[in-house]
C-alpha atoms as a PDB file:
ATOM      1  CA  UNK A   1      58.530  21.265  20.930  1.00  0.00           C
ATOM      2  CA  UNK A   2      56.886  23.953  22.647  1.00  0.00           C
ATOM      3  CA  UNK A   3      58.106  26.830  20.841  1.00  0.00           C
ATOM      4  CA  UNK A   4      57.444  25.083  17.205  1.00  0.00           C
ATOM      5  CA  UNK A   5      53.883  25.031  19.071  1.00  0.00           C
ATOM      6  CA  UNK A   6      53.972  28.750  20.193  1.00  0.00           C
ATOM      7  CA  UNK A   7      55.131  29.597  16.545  1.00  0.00           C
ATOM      8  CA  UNK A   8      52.432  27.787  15.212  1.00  0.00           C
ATOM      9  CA  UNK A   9      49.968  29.370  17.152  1.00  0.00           C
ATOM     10  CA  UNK A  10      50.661  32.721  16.565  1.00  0.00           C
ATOM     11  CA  UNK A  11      50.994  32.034  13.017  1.00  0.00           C
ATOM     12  CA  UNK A  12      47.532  30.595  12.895  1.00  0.00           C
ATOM     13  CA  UNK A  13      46.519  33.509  15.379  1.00  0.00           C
ATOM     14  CA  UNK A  14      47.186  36.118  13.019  1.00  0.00           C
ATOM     15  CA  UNK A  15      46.204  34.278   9.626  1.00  0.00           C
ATOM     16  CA  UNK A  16      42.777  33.784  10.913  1.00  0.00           C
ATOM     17  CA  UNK A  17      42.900  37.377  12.885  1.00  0.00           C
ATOM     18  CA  UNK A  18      43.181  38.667   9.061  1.00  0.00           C
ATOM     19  CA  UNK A  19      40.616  36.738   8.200  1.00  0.00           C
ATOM     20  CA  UNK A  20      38.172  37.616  10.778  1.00  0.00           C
ATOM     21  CA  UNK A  21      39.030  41.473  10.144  1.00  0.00           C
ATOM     22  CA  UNK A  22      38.456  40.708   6.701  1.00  0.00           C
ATOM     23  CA  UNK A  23      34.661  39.443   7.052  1.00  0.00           C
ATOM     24  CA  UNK A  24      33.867  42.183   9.848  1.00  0.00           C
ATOM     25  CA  UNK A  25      34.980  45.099   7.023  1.00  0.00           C
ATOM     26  CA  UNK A  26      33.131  43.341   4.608  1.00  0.00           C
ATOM     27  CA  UNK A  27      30.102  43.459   6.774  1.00  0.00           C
ATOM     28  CA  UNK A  28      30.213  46.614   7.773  1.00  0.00           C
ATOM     29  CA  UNK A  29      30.049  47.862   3.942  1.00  0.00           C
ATOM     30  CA  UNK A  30      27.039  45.768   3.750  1.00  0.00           C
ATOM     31  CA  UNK A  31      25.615  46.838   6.644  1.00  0.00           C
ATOM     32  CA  UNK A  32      26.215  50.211   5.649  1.00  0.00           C
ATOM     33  CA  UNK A  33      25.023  50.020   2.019  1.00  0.00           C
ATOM     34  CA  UNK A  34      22.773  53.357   1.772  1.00  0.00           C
ATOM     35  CA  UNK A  35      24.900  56.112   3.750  1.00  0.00           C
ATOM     36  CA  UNK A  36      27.810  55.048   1.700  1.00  0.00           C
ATOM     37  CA  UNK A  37      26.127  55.366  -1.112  1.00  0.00           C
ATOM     38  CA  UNK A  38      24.506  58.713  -0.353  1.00  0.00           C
ATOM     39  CA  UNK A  39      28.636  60.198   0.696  1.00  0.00           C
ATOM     40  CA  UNK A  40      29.938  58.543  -2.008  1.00  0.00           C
ATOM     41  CA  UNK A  41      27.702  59.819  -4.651  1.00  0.00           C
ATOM     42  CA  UNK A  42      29.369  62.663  -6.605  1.00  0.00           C
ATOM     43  CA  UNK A  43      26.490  66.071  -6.716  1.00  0.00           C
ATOM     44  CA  UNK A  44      25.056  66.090 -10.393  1.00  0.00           C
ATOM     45  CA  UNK A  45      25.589  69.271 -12.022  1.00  0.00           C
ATOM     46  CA  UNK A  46      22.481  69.791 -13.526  1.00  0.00           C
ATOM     47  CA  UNK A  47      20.357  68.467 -10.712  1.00  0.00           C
ATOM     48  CA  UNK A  48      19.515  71.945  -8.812  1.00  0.00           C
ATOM     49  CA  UNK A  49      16.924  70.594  -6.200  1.00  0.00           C
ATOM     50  CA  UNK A  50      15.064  73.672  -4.359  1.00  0.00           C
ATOM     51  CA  UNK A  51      13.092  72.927  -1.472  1.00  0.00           C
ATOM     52  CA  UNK A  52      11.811  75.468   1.132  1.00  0.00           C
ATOM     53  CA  UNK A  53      13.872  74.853   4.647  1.00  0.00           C
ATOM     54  CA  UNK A  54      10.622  75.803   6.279  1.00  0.00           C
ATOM     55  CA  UNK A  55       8.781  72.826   7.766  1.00  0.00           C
ATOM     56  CA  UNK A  56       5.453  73.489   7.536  1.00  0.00           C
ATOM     57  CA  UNK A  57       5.748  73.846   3.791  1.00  0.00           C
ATOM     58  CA  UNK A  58       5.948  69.871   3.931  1.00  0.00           C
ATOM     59  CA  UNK A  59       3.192  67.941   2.599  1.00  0.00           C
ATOM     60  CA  UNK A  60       1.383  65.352   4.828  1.00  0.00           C
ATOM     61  CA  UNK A  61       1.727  61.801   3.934  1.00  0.00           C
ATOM     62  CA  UNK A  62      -1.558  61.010   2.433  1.00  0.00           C
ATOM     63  CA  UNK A  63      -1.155  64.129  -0.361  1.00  0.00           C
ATOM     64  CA  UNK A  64       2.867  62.659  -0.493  1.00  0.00           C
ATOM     65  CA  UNK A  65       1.511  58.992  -1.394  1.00  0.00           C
ATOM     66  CA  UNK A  66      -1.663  60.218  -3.425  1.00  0.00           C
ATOM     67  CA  UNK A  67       0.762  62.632  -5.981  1.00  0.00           C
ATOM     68  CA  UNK A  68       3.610  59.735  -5.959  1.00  0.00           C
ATOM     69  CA  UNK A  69       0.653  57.218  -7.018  1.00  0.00           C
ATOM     70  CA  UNK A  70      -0.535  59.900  -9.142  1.00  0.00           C
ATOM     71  CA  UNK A  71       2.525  60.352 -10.736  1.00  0.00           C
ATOM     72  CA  UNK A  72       3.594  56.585 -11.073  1.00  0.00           C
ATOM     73  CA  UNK A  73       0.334  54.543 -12.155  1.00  0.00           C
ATOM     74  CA  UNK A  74       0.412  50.883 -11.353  1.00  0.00           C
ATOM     75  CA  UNK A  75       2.876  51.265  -8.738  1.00  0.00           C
ATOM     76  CA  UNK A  76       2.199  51.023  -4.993  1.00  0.00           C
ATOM     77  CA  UNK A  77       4.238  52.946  -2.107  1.00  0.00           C
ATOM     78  CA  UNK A  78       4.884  50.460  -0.051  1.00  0.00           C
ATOM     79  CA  UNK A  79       7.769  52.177   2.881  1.00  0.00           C
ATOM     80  CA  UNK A  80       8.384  55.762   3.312  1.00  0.00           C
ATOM     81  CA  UNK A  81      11.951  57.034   4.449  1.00  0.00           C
ATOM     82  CA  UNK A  82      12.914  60.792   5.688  1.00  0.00           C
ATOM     83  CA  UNK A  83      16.216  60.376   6.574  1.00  0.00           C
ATOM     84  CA  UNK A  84      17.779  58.546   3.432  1.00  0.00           C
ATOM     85  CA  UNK A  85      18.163  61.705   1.334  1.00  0.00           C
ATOM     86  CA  UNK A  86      17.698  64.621   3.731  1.00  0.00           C
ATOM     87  CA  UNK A  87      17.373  68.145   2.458  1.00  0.00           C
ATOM     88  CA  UNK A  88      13.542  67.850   2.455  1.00  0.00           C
ATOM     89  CA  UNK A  89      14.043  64.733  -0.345  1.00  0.00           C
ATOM     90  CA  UNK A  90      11.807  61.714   1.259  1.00  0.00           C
ATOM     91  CA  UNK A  91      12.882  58.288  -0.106  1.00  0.00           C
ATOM     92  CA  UNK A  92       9.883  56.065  -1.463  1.00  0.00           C
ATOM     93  CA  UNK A  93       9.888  52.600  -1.349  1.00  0.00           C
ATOM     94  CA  UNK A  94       7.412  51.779  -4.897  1.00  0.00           C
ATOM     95  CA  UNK A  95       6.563  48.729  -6.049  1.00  0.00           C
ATOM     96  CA  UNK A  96       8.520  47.048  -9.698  1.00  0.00           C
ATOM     97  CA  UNK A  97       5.075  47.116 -12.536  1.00  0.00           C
ATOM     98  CA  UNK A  98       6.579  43.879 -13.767  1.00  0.00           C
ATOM     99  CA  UNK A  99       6.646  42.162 -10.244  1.00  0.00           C
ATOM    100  CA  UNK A 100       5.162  43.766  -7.470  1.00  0.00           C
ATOM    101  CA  UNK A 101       6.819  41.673  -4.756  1.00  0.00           C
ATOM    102  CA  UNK A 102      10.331  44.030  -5.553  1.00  0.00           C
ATOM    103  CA  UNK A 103      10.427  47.123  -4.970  1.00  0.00           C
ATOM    104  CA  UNK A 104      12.469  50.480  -5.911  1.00  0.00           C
ATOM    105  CA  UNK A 105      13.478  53.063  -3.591  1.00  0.00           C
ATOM    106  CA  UNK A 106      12.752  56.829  -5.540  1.00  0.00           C
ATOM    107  CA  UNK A 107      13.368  60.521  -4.261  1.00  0.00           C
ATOM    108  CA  UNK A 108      10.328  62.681  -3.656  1.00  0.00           C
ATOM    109  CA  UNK A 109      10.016  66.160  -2.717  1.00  0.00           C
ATOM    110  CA  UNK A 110       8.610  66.938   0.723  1.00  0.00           C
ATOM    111  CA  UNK A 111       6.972  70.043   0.008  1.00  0.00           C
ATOM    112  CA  UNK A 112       5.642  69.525  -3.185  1.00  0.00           C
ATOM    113  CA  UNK A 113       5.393  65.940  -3.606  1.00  0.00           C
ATOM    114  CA  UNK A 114       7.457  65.846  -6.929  1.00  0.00           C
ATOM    115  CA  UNK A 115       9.216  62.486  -8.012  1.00  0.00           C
ATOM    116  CA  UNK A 116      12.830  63.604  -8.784  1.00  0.00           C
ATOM    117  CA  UNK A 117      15.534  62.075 -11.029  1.00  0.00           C
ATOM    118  CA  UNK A 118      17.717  59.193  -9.391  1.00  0.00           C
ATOM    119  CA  UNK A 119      20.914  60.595  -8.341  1.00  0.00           C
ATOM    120  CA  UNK A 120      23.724  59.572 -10.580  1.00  0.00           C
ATOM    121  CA  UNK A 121      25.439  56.174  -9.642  1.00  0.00           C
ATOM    122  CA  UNK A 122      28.740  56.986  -7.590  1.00  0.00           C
ATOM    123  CA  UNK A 123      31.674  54.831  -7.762  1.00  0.00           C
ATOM    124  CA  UNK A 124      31.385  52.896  -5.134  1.00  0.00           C
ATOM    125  CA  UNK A 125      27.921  50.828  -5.853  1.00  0.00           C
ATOM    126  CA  UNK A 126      28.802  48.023  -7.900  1.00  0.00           C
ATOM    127  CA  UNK A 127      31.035  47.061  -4.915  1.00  0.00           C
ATOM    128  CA  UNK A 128      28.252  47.892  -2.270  1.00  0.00           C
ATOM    129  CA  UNK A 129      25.791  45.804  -4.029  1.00  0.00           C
ATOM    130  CA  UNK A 130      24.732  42.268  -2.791  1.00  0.00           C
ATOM    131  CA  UNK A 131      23.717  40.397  -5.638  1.00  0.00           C
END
């Protein structure tokens, strides 16, 4: 009786172990959504991006938001990100015309304040997504 027990548990043990490791690596993808996405995405050929390394060539906020909002009419920044994109590309959380409660995240030039294309989709996002 007590090994059928013992068996049992360890069975049990490692069924739900899988299972556990199976919701932690799904979580972490989640969790992990953007940086994945930015490594995963493959470089666009034609996109040729040239931004001075210097920087005090970069363009205080209030010129960044008032050239985005130029740019963009009827939207609203609403978040700001440096880090997202790197390279001197800000990320730019803007408001959706058609329903200003959601929100798109676009790439804007630090030093010159220039909305740029969206980077081509990689791979990977239609199974980073959580919709």
């Amino acid at each position: 009786m007590r090994k059928r027990l013992w068996m049992l548990h360890s069975w049990m043990g490692l069924v739900s172990g899988l299972g556990l490791l199976l919701i932690g690596l799904t979580g972490s993808l989640l969790v992990f959504r953007t940086e994945l996405e930015v490594l995963l995405k493959a470089p666009a050929a034609e996109e040729k991006v040239v931004v001075n390394p210097d920087v005090r060539a970069r363009l205080d906020y209030d010129t960044l938001f008032q050239k985005v909002r130029q740019q963009m009419p009827g939207r609203e920044v609403v978040a700001w990100d440096t880090i997202m994109f790197g390279h001197g590309v800000d990320a730019a959380a803007v408001t959706k015309a058609e329903n200003p409660r959601e929100w798109d995240w676009i790439r804007v030039a630090a030093a010159t304040g220039e909305v740029l294309p969206d980077l081509p989709e990689s791979w990977a996002s239609p199974y980073l997504e959580w919709r």
